[in-house]
N, C-alpha and C. Protein backbone atom coordinates (compact mmCIF):
# COMPACT_ATOMS: atom_id res chain seq x y z
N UNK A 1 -100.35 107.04 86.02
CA UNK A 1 -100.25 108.00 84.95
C UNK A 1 -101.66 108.37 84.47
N UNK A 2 -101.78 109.59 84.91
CA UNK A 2 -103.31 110.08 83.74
C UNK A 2 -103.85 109.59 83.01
N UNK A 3 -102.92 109.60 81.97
CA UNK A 3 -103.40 108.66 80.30
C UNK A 3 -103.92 107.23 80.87
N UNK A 4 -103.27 107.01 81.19
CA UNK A 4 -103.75 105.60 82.13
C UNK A 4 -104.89 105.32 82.68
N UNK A 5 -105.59 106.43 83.45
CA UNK A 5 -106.85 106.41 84.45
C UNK A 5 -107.66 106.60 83.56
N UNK A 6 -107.39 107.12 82.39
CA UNK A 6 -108.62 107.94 81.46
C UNK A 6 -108.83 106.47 80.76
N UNK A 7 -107.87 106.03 80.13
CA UNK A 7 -108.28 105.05 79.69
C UNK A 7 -109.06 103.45 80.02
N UNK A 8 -108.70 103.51 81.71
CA UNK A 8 -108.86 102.24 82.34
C UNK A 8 -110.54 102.71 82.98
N UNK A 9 -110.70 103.82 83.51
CA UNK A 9 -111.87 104.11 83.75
C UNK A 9 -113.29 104.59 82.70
N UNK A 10 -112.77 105.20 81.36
CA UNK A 10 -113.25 105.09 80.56
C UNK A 10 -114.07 103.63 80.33
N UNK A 11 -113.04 102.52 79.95
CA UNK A 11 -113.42 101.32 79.54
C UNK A 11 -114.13 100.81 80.67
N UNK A 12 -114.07 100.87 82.01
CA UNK A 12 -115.07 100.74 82.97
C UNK A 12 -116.33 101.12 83.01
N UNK A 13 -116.70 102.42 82.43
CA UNK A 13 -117.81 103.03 82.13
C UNK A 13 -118.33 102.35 80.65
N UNK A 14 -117.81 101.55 80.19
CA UNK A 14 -118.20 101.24 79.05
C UNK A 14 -118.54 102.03 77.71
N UNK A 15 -117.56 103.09 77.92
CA UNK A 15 -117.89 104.06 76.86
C UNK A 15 -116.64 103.84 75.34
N UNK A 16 -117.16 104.19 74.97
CA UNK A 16 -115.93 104.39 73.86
C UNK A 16 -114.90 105.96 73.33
N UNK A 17 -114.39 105.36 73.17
CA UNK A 17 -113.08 107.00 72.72
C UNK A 17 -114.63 108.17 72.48
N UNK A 18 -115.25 107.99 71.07
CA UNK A 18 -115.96 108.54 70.68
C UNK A 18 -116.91 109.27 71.12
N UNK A 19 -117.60 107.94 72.45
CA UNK A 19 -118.86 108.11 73.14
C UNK A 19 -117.97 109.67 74.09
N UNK A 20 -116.82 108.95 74.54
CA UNK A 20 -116.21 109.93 75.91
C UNK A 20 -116.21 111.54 75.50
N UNK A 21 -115.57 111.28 73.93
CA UNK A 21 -115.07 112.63 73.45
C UNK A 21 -116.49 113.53 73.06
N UNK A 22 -117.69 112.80 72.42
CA UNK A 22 -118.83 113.75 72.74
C UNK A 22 -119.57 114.18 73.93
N UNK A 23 -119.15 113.22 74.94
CA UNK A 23 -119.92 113.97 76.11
C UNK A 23 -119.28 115.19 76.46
N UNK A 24 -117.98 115.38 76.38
CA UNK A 24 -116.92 116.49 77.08
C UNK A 24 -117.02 117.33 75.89
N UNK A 25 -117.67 117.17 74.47
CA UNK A 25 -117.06 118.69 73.46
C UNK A 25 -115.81 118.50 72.69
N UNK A 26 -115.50 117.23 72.89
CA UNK A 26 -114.05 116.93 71.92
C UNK A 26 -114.01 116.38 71.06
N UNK A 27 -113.65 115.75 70.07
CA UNK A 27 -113.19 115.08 69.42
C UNK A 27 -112.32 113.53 69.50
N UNK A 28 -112.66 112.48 68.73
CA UNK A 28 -112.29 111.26 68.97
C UNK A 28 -110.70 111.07 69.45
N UNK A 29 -110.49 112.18 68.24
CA UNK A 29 -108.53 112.40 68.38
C UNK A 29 -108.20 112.72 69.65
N UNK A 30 -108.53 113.66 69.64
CA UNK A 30 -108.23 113.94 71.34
C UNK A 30 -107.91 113.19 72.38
N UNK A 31 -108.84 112.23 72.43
CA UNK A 31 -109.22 111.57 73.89
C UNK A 31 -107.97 110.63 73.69
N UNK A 32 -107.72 110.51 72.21
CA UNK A 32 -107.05 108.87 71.84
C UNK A 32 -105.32 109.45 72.32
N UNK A 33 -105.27 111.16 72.14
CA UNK A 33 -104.14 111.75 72.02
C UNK A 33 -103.78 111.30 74.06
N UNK A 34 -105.01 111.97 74.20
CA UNK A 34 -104.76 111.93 76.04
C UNK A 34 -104.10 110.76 76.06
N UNK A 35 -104.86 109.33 75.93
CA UNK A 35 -104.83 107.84 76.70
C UNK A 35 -103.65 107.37 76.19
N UNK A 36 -102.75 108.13 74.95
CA UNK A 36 -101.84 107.37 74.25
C UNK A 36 -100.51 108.22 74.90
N UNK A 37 -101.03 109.33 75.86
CA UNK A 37 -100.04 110.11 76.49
C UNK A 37 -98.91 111.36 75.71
N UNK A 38 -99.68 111.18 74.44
CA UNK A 38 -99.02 112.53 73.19
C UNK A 38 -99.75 113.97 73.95
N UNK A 39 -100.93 113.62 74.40
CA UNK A 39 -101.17 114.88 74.93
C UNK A 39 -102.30 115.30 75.95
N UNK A 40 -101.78 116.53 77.13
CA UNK A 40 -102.32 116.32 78.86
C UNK A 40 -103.18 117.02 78.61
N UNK A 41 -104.44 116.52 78.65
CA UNK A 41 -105.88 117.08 79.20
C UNK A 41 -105.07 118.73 80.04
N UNK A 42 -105.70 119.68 79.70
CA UNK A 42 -106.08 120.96 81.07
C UNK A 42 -107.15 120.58 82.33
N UNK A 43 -106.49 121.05 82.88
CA UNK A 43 -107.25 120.97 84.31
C UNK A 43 -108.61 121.02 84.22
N UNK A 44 -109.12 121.90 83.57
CA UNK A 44 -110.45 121.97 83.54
C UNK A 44 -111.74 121.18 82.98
N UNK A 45 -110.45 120.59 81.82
CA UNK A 45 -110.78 119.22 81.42
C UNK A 45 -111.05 117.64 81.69
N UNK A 46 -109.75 117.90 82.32
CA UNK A 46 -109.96 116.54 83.66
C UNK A 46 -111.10 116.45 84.47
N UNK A 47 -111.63 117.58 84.88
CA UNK A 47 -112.72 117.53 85.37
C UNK A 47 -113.96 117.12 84.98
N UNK A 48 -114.03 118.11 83.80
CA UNK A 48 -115.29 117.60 82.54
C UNK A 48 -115.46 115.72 81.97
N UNK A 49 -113.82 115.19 82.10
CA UNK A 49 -113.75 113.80 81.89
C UNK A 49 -113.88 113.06 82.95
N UNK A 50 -113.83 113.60 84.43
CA UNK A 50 -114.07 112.83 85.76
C UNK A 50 -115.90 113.20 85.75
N UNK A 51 -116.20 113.84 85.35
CA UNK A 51 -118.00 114.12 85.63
C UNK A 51 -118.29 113.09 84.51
N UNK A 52 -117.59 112.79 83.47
CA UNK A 52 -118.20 112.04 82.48
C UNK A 52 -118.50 110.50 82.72
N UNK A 53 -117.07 110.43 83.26
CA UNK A 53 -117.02 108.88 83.83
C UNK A 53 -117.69 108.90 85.03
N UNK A 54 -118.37 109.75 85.60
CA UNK A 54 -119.13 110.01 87.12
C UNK A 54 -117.81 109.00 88.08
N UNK A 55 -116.73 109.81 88.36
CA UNK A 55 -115.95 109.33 89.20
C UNK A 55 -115.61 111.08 90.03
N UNK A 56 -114.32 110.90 90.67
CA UNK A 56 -113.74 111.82 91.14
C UNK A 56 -112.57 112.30 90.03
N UNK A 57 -112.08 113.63 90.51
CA UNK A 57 -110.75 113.61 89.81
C UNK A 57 -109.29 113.13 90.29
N UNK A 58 -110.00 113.26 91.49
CA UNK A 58 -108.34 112.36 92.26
C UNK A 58 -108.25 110.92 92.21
N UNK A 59 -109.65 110.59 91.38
CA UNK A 59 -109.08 108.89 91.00
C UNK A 59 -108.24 108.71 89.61
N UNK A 60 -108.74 109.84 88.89
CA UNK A 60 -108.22 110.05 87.51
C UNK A 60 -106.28 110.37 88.11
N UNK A 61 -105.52 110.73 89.29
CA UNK A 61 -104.42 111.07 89.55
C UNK A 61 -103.52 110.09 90.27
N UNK A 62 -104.76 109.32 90.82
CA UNK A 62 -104.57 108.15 92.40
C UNK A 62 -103.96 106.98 91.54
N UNK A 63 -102.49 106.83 92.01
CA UNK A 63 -101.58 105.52 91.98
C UNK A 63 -101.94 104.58 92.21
């Protein structure tokens, strides 16, 4: 699940909600909305949060 990757790779990068949500232009709420699964990142976003965590985006999707 998305919310899932954001959150598990996030904490891999050692960042925090906060740290994540200023690199991408968002807000703390946000990120917390994504990882808690109330609400799906846009595509274009996912991206901006896979460059953040310097991963791919198909790890952010990958089972």
């Amino acid at each position: 699940m998305l919310s899932q990757k954001i959150k598990e790779y996030r904490e891999k990068a050692g960042l925090t909600q906060l740290q994540l949500a200023e690199a991408i232009g968002y807000e703390r709420s946000t990120v917390a909305r994504w990882e808690n699964g109330s609400l799906e990142p846009y595509a274009s976003v996912v991206k901006a949060i896979a460059e953040a965590l310097k991963i791919s985006v198909a790890m952010l999707y990958d089972e």
